[in-house]
PDB file of N, CA and C in Angstrom:
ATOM      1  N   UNK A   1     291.070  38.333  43.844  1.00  0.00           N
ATOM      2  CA  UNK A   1     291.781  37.131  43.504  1.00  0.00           C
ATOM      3  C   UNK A   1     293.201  37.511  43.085  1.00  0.00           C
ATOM      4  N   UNK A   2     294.309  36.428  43.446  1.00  0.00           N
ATOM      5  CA  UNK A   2     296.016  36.748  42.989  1.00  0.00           C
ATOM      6  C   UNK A   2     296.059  36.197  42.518  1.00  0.00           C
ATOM      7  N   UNK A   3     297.178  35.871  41.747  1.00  0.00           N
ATOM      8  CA  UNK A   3     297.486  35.146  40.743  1.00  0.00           C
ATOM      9  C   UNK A   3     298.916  35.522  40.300  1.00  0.00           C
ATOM     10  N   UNK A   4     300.036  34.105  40.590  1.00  0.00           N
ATOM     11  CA  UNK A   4     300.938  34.198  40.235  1.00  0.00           C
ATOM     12  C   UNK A   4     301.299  33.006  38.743  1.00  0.00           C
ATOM     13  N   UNK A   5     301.874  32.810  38.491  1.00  0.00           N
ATOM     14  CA  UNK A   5     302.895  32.576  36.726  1.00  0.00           C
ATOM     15  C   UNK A   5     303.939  32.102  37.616  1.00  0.00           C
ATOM     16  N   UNK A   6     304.628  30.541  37.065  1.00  0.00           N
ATOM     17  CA  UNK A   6     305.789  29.984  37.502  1.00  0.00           C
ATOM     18  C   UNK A   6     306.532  29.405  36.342  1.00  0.00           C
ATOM     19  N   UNK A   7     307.277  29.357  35.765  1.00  0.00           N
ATOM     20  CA  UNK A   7     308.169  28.393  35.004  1.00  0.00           C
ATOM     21  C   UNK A   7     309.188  27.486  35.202  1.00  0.00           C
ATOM     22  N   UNK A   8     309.355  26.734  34.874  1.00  0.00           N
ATOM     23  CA  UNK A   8     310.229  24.996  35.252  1.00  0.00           C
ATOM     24  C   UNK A   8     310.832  24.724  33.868  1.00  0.00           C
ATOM     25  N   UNK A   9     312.337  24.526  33.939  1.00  0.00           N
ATOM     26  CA  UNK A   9     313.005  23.712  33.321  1.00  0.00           C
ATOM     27  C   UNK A   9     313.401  22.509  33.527  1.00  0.00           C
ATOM     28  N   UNK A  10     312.641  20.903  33.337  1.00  0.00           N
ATOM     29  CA  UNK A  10     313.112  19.724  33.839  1.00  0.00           C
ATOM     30  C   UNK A  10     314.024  19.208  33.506  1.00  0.00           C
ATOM     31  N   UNK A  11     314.468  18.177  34.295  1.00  0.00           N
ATOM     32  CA  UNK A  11     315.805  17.260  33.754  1.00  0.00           C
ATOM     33  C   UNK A  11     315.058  16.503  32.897  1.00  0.00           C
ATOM     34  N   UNK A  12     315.662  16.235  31.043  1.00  0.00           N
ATOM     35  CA  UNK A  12     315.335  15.111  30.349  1.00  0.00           C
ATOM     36  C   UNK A  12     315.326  13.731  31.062  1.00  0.00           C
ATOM     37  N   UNK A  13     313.882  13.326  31.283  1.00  0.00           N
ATOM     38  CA  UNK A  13     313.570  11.869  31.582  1.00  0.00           C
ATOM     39  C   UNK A  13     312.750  12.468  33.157  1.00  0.00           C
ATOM     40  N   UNK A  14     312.860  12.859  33.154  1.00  0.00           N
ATOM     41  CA  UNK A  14     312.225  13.574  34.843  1.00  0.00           C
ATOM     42  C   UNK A  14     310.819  14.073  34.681  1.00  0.00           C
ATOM     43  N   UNK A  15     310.238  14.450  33.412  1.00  0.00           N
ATOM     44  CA  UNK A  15     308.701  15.086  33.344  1.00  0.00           C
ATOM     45  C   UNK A  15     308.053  14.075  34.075  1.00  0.00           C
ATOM     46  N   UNK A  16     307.795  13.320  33.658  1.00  0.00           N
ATOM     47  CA  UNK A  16     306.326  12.330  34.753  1.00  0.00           C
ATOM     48  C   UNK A  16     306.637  12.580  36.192  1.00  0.00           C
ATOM     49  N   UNK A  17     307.681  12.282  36.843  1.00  0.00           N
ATOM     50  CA  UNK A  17     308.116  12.437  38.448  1.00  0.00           C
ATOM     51  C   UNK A  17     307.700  13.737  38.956  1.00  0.00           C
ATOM     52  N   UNK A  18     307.797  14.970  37.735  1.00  0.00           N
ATOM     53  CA  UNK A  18     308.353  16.443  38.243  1.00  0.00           C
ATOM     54  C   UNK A  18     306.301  16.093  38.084  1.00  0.00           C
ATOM     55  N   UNK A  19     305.587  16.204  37.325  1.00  0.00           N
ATOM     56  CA  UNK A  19     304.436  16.116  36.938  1.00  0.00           C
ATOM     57  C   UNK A  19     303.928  15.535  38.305  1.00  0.00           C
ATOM     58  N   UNK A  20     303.769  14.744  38.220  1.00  0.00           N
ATOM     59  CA  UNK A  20     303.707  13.599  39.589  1.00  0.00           C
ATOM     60  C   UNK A  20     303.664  14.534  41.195  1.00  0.00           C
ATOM     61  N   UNK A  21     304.947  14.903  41.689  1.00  0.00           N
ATOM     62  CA  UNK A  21     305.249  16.248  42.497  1.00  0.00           C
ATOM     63  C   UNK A  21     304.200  17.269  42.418  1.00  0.00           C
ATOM     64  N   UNK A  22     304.184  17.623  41.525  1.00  0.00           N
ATOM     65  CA  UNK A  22     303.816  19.200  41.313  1.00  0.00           C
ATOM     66  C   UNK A  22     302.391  18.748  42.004  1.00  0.00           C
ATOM     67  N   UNK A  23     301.841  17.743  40.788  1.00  0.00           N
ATOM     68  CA  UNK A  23     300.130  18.013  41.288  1.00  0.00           C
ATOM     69  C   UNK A  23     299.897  17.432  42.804  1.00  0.00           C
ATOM     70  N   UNK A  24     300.542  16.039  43.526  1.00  0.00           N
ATOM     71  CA  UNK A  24     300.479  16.000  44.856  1.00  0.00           C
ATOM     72  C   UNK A  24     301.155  17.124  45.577  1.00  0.00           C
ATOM     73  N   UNK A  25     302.052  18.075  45.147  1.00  0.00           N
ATOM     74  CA  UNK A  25     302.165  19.115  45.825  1.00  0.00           C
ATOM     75  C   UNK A  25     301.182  20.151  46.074  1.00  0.00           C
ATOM     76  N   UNK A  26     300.757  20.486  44.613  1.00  0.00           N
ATOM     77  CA  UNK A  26     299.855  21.427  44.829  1.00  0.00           C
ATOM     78  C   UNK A  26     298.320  21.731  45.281  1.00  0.00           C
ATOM     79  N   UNK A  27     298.027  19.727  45.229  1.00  0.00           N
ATOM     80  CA  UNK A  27     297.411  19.754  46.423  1.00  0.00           C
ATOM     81  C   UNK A  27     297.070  19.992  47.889  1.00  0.00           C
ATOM     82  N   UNK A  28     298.386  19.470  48.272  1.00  0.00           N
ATOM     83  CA  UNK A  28     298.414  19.704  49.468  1.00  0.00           C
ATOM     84  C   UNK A  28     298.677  21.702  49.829  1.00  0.00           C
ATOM     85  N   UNK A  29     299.199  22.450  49.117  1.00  0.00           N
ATOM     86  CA  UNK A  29     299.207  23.570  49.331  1.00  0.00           C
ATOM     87  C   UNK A  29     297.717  24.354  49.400  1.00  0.00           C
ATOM     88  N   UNK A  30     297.157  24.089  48.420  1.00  0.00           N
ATOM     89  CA  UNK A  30     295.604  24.135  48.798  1.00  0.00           C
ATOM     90  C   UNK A  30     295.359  23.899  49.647  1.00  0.00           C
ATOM     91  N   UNK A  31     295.134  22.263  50.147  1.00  0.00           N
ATOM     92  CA  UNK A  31     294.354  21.887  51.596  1.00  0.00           C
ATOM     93  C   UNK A  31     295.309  22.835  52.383  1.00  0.00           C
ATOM     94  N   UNK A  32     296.555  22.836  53.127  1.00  0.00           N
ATOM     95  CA  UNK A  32     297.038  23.665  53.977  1.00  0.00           C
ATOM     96  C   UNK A  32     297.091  24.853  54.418  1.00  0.00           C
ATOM     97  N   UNK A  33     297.458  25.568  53.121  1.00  0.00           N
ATOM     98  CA  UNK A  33     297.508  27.422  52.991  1.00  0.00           C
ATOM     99  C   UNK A  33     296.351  27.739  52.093  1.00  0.00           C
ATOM    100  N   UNK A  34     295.643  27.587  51.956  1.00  0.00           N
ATOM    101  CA  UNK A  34     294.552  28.149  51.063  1.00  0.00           C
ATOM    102  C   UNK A  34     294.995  28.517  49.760  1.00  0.00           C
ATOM    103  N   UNK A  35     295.743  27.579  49.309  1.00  0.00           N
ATOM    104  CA  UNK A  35     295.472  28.382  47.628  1.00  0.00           C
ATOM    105  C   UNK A  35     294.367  27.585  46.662  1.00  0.00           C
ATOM    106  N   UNK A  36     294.390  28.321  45.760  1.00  0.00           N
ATOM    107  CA  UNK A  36     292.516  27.763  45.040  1.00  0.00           C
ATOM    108  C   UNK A  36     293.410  26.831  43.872  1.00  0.00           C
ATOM    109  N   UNK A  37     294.478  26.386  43.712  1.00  0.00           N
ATOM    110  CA  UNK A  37     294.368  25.613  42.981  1.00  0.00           C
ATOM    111  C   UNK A  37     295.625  26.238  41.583  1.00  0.00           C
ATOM    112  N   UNK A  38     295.632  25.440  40.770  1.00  0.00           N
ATOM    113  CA  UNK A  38     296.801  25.723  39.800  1.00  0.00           C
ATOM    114  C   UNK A  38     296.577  24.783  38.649  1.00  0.00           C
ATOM    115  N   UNK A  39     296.968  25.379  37.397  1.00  0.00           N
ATOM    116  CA  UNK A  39     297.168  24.378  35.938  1.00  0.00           C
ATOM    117  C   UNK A  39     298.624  24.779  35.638  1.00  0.00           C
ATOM    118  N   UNK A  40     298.840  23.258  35.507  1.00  0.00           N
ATOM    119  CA  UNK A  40     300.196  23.032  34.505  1.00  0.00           C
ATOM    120  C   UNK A  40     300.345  22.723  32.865  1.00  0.00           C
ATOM    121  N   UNK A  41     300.927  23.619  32.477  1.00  0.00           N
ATOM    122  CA  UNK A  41     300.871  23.295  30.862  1.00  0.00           C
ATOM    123  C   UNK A  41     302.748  23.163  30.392  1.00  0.00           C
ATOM    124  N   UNK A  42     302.461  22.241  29.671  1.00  0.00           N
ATOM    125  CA  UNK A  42     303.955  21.932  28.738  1.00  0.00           C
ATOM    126  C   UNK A  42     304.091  23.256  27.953  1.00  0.00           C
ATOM    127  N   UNK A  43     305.266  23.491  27.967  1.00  0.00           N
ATOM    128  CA  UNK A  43     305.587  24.668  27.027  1.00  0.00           C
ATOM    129  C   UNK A  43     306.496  24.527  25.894  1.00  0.00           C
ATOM    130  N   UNK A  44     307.104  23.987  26.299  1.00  0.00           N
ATOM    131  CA  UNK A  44     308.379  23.469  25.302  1.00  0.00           C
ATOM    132  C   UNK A  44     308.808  22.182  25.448  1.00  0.00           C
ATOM    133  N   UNK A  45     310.171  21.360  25.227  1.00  0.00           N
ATOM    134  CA  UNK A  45     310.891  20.251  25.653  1.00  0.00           C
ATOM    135  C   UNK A  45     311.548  20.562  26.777  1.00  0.00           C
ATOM    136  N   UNK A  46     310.921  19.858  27.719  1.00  0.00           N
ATOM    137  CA  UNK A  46     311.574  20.033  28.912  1.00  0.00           C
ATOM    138  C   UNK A  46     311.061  20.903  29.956  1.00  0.00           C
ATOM    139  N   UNK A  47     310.270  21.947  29.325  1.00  0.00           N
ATOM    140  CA  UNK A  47     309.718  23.189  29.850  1.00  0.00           C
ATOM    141  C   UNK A  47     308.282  23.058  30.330  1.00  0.00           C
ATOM    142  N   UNK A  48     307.808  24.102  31.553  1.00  0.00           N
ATOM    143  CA  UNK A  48     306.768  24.130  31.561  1.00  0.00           C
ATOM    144  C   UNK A  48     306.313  25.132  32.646  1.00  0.00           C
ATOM    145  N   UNK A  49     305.119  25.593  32.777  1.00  0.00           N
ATOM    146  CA  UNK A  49     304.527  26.875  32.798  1.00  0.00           C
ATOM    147  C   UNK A  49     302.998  26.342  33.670  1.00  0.00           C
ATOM    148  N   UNK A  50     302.989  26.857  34.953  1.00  0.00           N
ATOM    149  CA  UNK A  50     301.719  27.284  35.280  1.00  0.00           C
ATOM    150  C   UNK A  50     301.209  28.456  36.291  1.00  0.00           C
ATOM    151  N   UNK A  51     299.938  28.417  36.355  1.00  0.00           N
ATOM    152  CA  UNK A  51     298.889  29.429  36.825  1.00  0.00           C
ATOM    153  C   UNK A  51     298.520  29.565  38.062  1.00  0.00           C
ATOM    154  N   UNK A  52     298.593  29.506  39.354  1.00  0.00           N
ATOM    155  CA  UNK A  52     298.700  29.586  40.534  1.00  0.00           C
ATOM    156  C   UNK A  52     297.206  30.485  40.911  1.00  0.00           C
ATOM    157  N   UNK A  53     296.099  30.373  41.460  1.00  0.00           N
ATOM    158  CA  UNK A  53     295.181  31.319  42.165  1.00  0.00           C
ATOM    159  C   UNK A  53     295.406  30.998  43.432  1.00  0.00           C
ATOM    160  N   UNK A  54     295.236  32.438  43.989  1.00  0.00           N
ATOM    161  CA  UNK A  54     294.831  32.435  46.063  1.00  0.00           C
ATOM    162  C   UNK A  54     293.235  33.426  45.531  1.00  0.00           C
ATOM    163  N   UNK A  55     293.452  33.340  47.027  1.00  0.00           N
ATOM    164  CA  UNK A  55     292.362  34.292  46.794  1.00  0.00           C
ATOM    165  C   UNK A  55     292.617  35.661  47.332  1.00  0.00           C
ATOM    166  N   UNK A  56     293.661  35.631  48.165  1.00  0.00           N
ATOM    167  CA  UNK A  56     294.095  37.181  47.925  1.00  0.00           C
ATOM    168  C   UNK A  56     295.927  37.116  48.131  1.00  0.00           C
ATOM    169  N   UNK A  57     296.354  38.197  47.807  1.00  0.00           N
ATOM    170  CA  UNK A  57     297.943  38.509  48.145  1.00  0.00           C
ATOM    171  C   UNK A  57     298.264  38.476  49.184  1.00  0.00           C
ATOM    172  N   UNK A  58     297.584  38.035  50.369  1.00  0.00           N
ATOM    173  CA  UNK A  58     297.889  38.169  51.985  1.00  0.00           C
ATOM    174  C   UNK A  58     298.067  36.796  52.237  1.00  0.00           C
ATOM    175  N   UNK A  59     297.286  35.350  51.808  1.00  0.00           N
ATOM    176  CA  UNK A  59     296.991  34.327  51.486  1.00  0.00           C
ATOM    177  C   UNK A  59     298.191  33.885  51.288  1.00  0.00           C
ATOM    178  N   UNK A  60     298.731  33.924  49.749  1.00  0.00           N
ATOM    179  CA  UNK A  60     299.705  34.178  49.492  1.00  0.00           C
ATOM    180  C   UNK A  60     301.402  34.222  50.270  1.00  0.00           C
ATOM    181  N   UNK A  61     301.087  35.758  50.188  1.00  0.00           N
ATOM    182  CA  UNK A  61     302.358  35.765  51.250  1.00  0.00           C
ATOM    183  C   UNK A  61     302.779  35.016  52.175  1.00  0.00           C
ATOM    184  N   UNK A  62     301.429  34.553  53.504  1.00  0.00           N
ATOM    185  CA  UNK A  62     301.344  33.778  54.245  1.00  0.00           C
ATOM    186  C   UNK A  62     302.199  32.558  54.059  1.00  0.00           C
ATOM    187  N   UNK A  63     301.807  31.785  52.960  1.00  0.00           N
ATOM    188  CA  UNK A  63     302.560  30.464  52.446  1.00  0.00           C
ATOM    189  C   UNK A  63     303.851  30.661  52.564  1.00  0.00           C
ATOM    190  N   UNK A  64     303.939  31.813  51.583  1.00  0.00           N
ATOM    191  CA  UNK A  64     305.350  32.483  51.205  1.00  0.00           C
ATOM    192  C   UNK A  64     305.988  32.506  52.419  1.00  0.00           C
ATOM    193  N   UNK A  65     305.971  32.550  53.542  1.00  0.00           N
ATOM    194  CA  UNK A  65     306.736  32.656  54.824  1.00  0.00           C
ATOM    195  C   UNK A  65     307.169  31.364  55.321  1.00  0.00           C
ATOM    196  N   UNK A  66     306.582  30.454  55.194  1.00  0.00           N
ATOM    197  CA  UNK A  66     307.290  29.153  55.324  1.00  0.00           C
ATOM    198  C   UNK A  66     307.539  28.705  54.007  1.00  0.00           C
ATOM    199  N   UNK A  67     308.004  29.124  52.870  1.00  0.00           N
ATOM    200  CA  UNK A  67     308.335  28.377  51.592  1.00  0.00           C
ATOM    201  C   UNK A  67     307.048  27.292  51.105  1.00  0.00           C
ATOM    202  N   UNK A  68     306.125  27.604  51.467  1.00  0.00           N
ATOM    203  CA  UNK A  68     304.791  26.514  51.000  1.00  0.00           C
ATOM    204  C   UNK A  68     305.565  25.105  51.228  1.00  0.00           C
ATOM    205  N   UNK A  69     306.188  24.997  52.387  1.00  0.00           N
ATOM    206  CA  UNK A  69     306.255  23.737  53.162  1.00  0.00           C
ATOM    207  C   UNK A  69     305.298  22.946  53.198  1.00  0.00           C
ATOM    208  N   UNK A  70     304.175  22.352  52.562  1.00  0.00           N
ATOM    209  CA  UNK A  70     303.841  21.541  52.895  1.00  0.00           C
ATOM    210  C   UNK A  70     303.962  19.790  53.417  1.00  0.00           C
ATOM    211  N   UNK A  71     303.339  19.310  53.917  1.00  0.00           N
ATOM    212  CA  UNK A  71     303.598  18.173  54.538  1.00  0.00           C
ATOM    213  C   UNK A  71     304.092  16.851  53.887  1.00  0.00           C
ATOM    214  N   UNK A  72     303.802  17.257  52.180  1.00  0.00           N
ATOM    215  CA  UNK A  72     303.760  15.429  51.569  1.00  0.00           C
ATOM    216  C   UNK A  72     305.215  15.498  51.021  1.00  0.00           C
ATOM    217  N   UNK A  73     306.231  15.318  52.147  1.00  0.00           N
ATOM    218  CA  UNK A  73     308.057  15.376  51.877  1.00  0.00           C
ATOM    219  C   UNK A  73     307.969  14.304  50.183  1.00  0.00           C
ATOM    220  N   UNK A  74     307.291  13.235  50.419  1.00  0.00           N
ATOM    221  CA  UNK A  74     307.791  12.334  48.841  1.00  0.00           C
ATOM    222  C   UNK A  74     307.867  13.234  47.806  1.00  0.00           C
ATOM    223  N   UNK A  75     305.968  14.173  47.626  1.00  0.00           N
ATOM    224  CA  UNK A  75     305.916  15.210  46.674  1.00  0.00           C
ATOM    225  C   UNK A  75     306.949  16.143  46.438  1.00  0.00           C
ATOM    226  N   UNK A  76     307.195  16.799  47.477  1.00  0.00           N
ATOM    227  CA  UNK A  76     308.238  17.441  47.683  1.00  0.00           C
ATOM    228  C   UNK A  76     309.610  17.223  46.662  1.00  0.00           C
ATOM    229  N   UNK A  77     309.911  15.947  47.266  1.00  0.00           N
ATOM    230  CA  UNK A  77     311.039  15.010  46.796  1.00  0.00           C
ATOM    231  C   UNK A  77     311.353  15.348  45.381  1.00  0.00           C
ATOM    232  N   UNK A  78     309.935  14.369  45.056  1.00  0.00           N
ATOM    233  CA  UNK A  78     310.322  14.510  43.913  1.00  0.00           C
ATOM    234  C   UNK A  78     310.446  15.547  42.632  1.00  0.00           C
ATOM    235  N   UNK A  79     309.547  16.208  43.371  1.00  0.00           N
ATOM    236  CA  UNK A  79     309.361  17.424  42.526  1.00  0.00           C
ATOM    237  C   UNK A  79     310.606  18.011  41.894  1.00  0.00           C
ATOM    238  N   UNK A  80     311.147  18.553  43.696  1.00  0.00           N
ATOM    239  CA  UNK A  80     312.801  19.302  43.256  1.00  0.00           C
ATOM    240  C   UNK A  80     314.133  18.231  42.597  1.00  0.00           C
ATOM    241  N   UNK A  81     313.722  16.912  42.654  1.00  0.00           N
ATOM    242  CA  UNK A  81     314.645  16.052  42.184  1.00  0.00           C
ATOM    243  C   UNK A  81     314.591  15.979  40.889  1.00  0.00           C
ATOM    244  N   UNK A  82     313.586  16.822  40.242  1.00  0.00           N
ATOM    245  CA  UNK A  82     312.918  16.773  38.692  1.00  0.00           C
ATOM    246  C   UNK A  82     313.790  17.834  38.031  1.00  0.00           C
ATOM    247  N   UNK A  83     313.821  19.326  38.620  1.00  0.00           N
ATOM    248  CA  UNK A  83     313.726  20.579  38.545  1.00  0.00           C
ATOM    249  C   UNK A  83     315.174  20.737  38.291  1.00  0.00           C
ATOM    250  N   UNK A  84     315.800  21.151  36.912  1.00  0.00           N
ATOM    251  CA  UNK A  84     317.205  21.483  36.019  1.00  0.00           C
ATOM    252  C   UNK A  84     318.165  22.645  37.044  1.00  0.00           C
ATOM    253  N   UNK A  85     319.064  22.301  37.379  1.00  0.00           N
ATOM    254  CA  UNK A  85     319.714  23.645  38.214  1.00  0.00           C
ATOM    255  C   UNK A  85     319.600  25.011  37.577  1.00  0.00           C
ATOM    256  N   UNK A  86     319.106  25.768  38.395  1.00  0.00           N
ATOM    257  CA  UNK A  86     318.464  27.079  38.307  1.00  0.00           C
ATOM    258  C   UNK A  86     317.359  26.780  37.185  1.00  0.00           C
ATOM    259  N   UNK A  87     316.526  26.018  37.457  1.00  0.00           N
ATOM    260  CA  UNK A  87     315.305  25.627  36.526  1.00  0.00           C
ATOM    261  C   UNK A  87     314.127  26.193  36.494  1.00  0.00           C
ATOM    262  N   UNK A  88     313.935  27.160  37.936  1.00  0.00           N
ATOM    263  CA  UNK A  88     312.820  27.414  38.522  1.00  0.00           C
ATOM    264  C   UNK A  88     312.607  29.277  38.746  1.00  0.00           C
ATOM    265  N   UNK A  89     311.717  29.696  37.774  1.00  0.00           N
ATOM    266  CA  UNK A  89     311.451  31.139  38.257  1.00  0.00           C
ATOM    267  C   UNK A  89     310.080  31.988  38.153  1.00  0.00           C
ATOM    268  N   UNK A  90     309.743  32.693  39.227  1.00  0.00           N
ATOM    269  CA  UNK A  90     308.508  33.161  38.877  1.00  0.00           C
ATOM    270  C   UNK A  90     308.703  34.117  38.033  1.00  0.00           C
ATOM    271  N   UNK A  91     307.176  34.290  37.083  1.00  0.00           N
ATOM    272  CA  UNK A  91     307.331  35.118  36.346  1.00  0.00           C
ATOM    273  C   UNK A  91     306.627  36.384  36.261  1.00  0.00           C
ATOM    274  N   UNK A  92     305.648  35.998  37.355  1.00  0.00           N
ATOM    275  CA  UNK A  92     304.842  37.595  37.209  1.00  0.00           C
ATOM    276  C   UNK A  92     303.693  37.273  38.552  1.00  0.00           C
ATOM    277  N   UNK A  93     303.118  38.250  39.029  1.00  0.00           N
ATOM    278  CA  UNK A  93     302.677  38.017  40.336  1.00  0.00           C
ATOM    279  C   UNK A  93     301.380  39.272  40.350  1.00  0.00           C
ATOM    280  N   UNK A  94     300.089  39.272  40.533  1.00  0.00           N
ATOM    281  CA  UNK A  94     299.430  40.183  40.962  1.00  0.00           C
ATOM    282  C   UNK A  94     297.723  39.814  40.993  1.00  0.00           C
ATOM    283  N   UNK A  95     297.038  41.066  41.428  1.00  0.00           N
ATOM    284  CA  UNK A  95     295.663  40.833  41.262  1.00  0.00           C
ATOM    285  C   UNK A  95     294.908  40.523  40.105  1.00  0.00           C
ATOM    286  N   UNK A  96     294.303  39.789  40.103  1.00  0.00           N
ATOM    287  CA  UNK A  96     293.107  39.601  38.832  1.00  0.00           C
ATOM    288  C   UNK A  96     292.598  40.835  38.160  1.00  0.00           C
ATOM    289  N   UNK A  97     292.695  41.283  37.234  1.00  0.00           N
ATOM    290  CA  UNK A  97     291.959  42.247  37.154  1.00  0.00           C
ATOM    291  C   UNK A  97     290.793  42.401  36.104  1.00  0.00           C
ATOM    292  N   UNK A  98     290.644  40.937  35.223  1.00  0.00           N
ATOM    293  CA  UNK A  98     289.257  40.493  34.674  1.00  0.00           C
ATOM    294  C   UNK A  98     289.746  38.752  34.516  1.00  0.00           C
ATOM    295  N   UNK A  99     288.609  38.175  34.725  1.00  0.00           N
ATOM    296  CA  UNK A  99     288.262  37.029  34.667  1.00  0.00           C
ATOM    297  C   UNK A  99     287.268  36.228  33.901  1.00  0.00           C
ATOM    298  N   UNK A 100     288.170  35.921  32.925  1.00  0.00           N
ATOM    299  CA  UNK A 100     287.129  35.135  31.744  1.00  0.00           C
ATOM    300  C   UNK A 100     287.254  33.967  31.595  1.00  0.00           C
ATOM    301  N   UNK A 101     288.108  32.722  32.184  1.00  0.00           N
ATOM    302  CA  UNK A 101     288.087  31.447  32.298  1.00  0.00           C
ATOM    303  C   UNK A 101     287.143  30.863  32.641  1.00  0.00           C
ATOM    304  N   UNK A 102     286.649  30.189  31.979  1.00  0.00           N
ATOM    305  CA  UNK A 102     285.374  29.093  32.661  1.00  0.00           C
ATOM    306  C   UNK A 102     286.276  27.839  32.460  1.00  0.00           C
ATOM    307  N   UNK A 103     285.758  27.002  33.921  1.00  0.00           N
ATOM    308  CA  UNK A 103     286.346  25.936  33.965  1.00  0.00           C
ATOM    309  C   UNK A 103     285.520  24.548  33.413  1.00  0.00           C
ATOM    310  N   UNK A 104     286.463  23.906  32.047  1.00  0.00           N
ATOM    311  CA  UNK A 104     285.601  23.034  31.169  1.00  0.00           C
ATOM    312  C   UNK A 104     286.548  22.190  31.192  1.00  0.00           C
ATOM    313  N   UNK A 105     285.894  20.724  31.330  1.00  0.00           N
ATOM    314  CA  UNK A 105     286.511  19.273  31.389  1.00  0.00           C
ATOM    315  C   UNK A 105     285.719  18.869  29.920  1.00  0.00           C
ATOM    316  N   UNK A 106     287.159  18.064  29.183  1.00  0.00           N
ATOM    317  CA  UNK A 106     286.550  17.489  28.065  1.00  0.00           C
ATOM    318  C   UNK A 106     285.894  15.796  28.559  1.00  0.00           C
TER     319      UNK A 106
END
């Protein structure tokens, strides 16, 4: 399993839209390129931070070659219409190397 770390600085008044984006985006990157999915967490004002799984670094890359173009342009839209100039950077990128998350809905 891979696993990359992303961080976002939004424009004040833009979280719900950028929110909005992200998760119809990161849907569709799943259904398309195979990634397993992603959590977004608030980090600060304005800020925010999530968790990206593939299932491997080849997976991955793959996307990575067309910019994870996926198809839903609105998502798209809005996403980057959210996103603070130079707002956007990854932060760390690699294999799993233990896995202790269990996935729990309150």
């Amino acid at each position: 399993m891979f696993a990359v770390i992303y961080r976002w600085r939004v424009i004040p008044g833009l979280e719900a839209q950028f929110e909005q984006g992200w998760a119809a985006g990161t849907k569709r990157i799943a259904e398309e390129f195979g990634g397993w999915g992603s959590r977004l967490h608030r980090t600060g004002e304005h800020t925010y931070v999530a968790y990206a799984q593939w299932p491997d670094e080849e997976t991955f890359n793959k996307a990575m070659e067309s910019r994870m173009h996926h198809s839903d342009d609105e998502a798209r839209r809005k996403y980057r219409e959210a996103i603070a100039p130079g707002g956007f950077e990854t932060l760390a990128k690699g294999e799993v190397a233990a896995d202790l998350l269990e996935l729990r809905r309150p």
